[in-house]
Protein backbone atom coordinates (compact mmCIF):
# COMPACT_ATOMS: atom_id res chain seq x y z
CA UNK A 1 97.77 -67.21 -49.91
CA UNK A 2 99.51 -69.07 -52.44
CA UNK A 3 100.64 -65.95 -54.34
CA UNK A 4 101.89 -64.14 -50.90
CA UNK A 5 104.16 -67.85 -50.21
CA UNK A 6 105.62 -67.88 -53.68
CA UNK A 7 106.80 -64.27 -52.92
CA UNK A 8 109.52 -66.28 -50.82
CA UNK A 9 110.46 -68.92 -53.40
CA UNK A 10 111.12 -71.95 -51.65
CA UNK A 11 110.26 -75.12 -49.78
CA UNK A 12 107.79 -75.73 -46.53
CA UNK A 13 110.63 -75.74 -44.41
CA UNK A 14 111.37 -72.25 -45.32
CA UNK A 15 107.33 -71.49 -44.35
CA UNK A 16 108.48 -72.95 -40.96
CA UNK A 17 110.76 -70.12 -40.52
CA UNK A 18 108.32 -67.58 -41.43
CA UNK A 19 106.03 -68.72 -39.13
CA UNK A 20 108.51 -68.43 -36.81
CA UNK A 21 109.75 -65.17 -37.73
CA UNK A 22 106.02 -63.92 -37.72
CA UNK A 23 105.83 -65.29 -34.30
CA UNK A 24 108.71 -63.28 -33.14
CA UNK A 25 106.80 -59.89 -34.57
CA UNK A 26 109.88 -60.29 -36.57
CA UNK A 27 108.92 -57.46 -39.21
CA UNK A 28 111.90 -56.20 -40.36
CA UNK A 29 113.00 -59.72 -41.75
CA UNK A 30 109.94 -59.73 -43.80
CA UNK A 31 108.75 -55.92 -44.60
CA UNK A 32 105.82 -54.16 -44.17
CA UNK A 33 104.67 -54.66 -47.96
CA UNK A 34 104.84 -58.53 -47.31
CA UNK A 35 103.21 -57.70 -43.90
CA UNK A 36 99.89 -56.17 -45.67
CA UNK A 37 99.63 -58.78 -48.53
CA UNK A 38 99.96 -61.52 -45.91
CA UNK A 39 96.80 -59.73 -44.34
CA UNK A 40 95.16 -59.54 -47.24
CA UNK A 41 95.51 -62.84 -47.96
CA UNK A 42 94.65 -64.67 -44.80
CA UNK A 43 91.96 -67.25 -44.99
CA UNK A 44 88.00 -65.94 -43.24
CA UNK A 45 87.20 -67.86 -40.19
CA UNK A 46 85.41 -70.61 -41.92
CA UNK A 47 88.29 -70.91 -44.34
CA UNK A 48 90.20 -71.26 -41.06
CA UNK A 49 88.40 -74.09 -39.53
CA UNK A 50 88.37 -76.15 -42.40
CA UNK A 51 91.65 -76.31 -42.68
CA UNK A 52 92.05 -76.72 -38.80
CA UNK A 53 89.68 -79.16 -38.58
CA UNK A 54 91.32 -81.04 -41.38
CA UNK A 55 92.52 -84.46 -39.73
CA UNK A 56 93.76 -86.27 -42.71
CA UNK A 57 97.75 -86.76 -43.59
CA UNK A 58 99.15 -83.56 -43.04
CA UNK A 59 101.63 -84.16 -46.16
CA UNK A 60 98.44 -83.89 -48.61
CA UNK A 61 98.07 -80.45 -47.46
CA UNK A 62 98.87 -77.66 -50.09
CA UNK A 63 101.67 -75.19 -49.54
CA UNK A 64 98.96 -72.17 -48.35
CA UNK A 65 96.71 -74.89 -46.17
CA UNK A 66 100.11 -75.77 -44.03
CA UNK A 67 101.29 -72.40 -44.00
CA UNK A 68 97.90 -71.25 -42.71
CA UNK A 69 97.58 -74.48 -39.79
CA UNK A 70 101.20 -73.37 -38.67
CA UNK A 71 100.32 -70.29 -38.43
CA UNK A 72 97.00 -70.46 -37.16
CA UNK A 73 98.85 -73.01 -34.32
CA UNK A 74 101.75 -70.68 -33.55
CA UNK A 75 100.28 -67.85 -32.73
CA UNK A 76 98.54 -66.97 -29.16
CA UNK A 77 94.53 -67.52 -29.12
């Protein structure tokens, strides 16, 4: 996950946007090639409840753990 997020080159607040853009089924902003690494790179299920479950400072997340709570927390169940 970390490789796919440094294919954008910059802060958390630009993850924020991709979140939202990925939200919006936004793909043309982001390309199919991006689209199928970002698959590829998504976290198993119990990779995915760790990190949900994680209910320490938020700010002592990594870059891919945020990314992948966001994300996780934007999109429909």
């Amino acid at each position: 996950m970390g490789i796919f997020l440094r294919q954008f080159r910059a802060s958390n607040d630009a993850y924020d946007e991709l979140v939202g853009r990925l939200r919006a089924a936004d793909s043309e902003s982001i390309g199919a090639e991006r689209l199928r690494a970002l698959l590829k790179s998504l976290p198993d299920d119990d990779e995915m409840k760790q990190v949900l479950g994680y209910s320490g400072d938020p700010g002592r997340l990594g870059a891919a753990e945020k990314f992948c709570r966001d994300l996780a927390a934007a999109l429909p169940k």
